[in-house]
PDB file of N, CA and C in Angstrom:
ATOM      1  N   UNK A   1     -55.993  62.128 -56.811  1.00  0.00           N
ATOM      2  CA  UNK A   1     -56.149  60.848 -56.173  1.00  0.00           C
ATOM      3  C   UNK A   1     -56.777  59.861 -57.129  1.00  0.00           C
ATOM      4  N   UNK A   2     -56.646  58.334 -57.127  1.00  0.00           N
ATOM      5  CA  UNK A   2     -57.224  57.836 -57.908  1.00  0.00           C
ATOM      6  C   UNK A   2     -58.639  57.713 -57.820  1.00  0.00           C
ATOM      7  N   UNK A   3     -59.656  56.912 -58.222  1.00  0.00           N
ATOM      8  CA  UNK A   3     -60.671  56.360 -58.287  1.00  0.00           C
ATOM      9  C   UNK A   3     -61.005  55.514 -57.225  1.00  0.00           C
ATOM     10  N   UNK A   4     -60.171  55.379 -56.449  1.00  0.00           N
ATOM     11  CA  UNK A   4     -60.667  54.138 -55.303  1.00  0.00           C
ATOM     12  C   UNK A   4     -60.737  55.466 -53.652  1.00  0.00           C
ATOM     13  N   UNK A   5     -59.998  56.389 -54.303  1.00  0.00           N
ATOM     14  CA  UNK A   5     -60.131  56.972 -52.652  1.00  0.00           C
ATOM     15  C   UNK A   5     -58.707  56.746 -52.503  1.00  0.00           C
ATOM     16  N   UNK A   6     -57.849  56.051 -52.467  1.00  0.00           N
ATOM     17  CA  UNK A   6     -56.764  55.685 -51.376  1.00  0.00           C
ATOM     18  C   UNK A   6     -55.610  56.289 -52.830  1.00  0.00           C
ATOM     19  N   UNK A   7     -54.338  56.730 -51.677  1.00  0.00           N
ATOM     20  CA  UNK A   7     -53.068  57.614 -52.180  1.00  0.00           C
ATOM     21  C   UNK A   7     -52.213  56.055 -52.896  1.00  0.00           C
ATOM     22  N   UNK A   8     -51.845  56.584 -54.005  1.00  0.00           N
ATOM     23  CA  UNK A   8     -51.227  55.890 -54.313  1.00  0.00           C
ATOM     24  C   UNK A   8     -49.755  56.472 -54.817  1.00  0.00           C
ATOM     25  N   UNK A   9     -48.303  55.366 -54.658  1.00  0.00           N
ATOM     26  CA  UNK A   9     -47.255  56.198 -54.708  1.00  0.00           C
ATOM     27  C   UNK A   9     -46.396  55.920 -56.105  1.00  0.00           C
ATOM     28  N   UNK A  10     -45.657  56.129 -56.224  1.00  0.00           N
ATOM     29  CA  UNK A  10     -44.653  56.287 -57.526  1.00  0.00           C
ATOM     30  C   UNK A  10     -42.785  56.184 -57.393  1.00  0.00           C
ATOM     31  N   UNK A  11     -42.186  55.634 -58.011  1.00  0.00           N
ATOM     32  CA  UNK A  11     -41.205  55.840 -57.944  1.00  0.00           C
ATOM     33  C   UNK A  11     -40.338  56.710 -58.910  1.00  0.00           C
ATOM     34  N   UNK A  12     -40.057  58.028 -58.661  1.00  0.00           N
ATOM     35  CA  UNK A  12     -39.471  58.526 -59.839  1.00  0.00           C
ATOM     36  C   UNK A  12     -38.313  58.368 -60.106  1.00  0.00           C
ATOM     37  N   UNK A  13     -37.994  57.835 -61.416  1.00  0.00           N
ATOM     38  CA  UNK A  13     -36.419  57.593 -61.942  1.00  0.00           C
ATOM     39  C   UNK A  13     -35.740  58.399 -62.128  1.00  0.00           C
ATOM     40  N   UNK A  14     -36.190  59.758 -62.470  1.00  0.00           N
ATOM     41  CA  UNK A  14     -35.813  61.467 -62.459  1.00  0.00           C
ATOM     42  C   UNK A  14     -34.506  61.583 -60.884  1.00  0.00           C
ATOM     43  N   UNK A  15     -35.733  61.402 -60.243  1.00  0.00           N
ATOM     44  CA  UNK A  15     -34.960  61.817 -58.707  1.00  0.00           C
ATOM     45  C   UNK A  15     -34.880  60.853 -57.979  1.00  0.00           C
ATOM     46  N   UNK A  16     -34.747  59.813 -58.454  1.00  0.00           N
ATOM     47  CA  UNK A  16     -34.601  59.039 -57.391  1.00  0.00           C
ATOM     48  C   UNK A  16     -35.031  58.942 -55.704  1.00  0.00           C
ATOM     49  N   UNK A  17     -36.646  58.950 -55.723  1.00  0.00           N
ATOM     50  CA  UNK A  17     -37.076  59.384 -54.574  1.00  0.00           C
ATOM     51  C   UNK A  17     -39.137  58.955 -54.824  1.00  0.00           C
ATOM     52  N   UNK A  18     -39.351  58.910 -53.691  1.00  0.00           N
ATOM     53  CA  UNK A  18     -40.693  58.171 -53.857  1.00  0.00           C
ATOM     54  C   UNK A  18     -41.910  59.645 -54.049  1.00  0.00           C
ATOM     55  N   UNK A  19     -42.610  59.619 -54.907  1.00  0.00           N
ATOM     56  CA  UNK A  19     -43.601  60.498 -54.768  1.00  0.00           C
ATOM     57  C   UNK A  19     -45.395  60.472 -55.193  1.00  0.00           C
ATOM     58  N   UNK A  20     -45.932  60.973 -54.293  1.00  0.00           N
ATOM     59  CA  UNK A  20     -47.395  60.757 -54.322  1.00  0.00           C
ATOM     60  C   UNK A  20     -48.238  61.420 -55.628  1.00  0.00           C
ATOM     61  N   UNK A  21     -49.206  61.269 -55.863  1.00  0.00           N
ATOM     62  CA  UNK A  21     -49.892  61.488 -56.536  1.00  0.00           C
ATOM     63  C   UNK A  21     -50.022  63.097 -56.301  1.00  0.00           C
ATOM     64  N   UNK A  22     -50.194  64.139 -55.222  1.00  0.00           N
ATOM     65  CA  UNK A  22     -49.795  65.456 -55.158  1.00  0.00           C
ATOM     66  C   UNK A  22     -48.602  65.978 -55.837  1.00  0.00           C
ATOM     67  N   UNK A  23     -47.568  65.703 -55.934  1.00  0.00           N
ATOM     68  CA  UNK A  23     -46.920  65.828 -56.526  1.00  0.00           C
ATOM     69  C   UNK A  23     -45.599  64.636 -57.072  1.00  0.00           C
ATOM     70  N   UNK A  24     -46.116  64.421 -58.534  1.00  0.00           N
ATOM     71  CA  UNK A  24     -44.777  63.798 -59.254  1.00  0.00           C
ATOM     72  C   UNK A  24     -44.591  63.727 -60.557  1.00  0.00           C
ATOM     73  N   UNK A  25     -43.938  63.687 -60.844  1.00  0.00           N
ATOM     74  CA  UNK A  25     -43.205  63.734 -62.603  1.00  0.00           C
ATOM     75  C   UNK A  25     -44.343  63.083 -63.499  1.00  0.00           C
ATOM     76  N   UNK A  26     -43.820  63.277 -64.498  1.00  0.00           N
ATOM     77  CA  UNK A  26     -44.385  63.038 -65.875  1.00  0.00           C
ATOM     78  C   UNK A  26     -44.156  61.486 -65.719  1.00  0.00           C
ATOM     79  N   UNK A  27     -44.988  60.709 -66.492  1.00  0.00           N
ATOM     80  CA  UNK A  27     -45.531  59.082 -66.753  1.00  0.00           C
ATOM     81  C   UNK A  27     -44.416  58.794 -67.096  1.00  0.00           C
ATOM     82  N   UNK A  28     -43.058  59.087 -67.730  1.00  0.00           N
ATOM     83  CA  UNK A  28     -42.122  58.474 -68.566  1.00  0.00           C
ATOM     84  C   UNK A  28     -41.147  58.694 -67.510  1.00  0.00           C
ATOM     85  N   UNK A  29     -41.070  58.877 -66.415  1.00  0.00           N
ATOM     86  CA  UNK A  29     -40.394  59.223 -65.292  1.00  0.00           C
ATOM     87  C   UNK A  29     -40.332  58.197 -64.095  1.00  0.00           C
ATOM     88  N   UNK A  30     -41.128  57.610 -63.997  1.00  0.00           N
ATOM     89  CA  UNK A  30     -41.757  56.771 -62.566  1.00  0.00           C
ATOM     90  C   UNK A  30     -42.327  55.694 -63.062  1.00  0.00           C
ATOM     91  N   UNK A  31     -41.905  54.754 -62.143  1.00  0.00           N
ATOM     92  CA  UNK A  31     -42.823  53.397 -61.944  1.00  0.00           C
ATOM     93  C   UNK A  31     -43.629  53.259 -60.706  1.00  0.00           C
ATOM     94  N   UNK A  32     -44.731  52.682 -61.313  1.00  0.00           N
ATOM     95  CA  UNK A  32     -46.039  52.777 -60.331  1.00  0.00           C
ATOM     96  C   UNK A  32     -47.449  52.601 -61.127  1.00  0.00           C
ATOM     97  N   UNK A  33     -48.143  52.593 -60.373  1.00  0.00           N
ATOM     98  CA  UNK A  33     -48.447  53.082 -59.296  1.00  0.00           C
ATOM     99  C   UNK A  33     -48.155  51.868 -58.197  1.00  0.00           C
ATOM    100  N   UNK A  34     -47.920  52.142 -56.669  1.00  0.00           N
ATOM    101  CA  UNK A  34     -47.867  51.540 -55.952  1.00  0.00           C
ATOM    102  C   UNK A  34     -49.007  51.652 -54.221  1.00  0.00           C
ATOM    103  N   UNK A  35     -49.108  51.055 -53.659  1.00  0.00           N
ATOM    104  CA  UNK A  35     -50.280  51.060 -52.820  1.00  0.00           C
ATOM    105  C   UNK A  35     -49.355  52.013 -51.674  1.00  0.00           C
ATOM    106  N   UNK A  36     -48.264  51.770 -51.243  1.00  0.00           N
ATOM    107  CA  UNK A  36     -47.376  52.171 -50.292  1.00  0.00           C
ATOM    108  C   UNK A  36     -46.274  52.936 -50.789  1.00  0.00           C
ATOM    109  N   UNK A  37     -45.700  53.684 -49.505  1.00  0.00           N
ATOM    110  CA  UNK A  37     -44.428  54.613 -49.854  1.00  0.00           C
ATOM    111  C   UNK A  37     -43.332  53.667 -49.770  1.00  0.00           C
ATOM    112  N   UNK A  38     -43.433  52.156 -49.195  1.00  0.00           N
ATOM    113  CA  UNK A  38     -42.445  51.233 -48.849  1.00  0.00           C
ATOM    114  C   UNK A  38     -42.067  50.437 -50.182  1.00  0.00           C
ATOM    115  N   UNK A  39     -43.404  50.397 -50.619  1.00  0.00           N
ATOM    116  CA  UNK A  39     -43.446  49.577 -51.872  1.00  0.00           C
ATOM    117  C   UNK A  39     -43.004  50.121 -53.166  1.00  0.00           C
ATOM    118  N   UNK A  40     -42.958  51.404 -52.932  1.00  0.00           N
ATOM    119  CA  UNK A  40     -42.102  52.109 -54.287  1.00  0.00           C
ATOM    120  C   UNK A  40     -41.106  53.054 -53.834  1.00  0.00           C
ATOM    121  N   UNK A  41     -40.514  52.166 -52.884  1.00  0.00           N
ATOM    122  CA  UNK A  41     -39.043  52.760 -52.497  1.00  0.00           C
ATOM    123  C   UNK A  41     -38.204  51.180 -53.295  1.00  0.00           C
ATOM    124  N   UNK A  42     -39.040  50.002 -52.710  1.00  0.00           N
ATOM    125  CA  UNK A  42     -38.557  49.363 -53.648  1.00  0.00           C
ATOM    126  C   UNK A  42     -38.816  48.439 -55.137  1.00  0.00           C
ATOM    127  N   UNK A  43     -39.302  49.458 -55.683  1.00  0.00           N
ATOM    128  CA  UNK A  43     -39.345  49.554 -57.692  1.00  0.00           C
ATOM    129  C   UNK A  43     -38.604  48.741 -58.179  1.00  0.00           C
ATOM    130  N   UNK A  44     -37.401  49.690 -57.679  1.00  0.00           N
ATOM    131  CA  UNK A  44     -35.961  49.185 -58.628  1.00  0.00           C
ATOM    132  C   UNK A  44     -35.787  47.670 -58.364  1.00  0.00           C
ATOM    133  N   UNK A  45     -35.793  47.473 -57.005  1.00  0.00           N
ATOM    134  CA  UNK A  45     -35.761  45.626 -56.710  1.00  0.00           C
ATOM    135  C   UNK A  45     -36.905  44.890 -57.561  1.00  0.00           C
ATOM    136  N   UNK A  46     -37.878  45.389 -57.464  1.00  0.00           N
ATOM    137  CA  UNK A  46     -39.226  44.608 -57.929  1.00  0.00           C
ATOM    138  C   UNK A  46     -39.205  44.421 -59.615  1.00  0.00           C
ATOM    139  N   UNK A  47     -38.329  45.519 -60.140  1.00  0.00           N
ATOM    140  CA  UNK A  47     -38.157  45.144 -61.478  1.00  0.00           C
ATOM    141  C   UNK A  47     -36.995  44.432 -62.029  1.00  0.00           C
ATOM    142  N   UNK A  48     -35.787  44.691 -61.058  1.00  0.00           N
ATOM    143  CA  UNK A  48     -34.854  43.523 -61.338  1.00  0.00           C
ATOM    144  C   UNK A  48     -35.381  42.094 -61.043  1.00  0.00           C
ATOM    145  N   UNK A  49     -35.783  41.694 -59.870  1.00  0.00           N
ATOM    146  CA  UNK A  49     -36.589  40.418 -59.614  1.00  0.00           C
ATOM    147  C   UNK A  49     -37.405  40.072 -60.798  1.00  0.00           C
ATOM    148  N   UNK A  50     -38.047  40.607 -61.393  1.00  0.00           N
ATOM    149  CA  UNK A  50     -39.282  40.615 -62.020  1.00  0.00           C
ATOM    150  C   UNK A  50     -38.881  40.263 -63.609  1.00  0.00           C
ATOM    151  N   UNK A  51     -37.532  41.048 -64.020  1.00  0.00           N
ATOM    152  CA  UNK A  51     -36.742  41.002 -65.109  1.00  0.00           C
ATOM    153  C   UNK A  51     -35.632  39.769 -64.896  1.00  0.00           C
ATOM    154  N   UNK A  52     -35.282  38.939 -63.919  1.00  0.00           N
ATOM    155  CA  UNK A  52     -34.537  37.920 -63.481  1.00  0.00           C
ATOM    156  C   UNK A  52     -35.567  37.093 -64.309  1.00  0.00           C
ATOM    157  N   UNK A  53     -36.867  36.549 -63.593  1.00  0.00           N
ATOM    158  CA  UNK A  53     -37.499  35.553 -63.641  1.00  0.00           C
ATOM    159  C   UNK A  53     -38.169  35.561 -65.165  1.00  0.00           C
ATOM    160  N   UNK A  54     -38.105  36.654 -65.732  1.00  0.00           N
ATOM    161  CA  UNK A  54     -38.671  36.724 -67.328  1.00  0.00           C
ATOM    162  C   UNK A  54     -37.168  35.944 -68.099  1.00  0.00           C
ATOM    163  N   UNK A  55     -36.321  36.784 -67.714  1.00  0.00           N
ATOM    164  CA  UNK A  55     -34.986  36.053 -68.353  1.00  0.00           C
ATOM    165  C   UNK A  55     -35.383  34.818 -68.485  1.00  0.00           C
ATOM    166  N   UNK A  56     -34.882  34.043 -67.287  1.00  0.00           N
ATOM    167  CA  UNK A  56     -35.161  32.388 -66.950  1.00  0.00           C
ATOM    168  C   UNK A  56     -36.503  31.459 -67.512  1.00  0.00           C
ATOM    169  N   UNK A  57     -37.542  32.247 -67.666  1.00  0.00           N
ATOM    170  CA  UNK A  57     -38.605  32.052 -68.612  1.00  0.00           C
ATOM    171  C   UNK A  57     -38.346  31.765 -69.847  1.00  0.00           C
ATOM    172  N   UNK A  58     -38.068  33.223 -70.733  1.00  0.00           N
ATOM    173  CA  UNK A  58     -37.021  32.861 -71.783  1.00  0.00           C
ATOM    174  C   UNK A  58     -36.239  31.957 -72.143  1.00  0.00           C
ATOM    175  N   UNK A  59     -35.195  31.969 -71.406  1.00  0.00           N
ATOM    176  CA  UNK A  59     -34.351  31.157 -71.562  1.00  0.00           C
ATOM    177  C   UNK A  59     -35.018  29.500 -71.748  1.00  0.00           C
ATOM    178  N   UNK A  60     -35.772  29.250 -70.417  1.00  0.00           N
ATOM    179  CA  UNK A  60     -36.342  27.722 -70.680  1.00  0.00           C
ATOM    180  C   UNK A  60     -37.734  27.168 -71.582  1.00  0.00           C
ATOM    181  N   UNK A  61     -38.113  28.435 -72.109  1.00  0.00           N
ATOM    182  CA  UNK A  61     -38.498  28.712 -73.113  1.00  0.00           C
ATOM    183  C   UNK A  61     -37.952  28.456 -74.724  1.00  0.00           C
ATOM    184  N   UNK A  62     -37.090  29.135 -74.963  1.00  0.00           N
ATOM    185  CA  UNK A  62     -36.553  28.568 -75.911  1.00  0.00           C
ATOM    186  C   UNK A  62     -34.993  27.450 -75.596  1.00  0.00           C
ATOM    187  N   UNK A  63     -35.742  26.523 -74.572  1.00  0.00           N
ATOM    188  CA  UNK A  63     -34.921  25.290 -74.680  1.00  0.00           C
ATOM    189  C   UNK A  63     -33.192  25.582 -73.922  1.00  0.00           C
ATOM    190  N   UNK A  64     -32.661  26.606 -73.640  1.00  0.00           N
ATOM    191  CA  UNK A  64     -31.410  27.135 -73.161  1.00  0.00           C
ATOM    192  C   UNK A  64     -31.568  26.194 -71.501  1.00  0.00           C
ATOM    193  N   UNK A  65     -32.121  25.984 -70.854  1.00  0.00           N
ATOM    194  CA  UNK A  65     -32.204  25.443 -69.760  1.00  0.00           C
ATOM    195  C   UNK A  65     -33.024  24.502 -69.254  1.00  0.00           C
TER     196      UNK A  65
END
């Protein structure tokens, strides 16, 4: 468990499937940590979103938009 007391969850890219701190993959496997099992069911959205808006950064960044 972490340092605060409270479960925190993971998304593993391995299996495609959400898992707790009891049991889950190796660090190079999963994104996380997350507060909820809801919240790292959706990872994959949160890093496309997340990788959208860096693009567009970029981009108007170096002047493209």
């Amino acid at each position: 468990m972490s340092s605060s007391g409270a479960e925190r969850y993971y998304w593993c890219l391995s299996h495609q499937r959400v898992e707790s701190e009891a049991d889950m993959c190796a660090g190079r496997d999963r994104l996380g940590p997350y507060d909820s099992a809801s919240e790292a069911e959706q990872a994959l959205t949160t890093v496309q979103k997340r990788n959208e808006a860096w693009d567009a950064e970029d981009e108007r960044w170096e002047g493209k938009h």
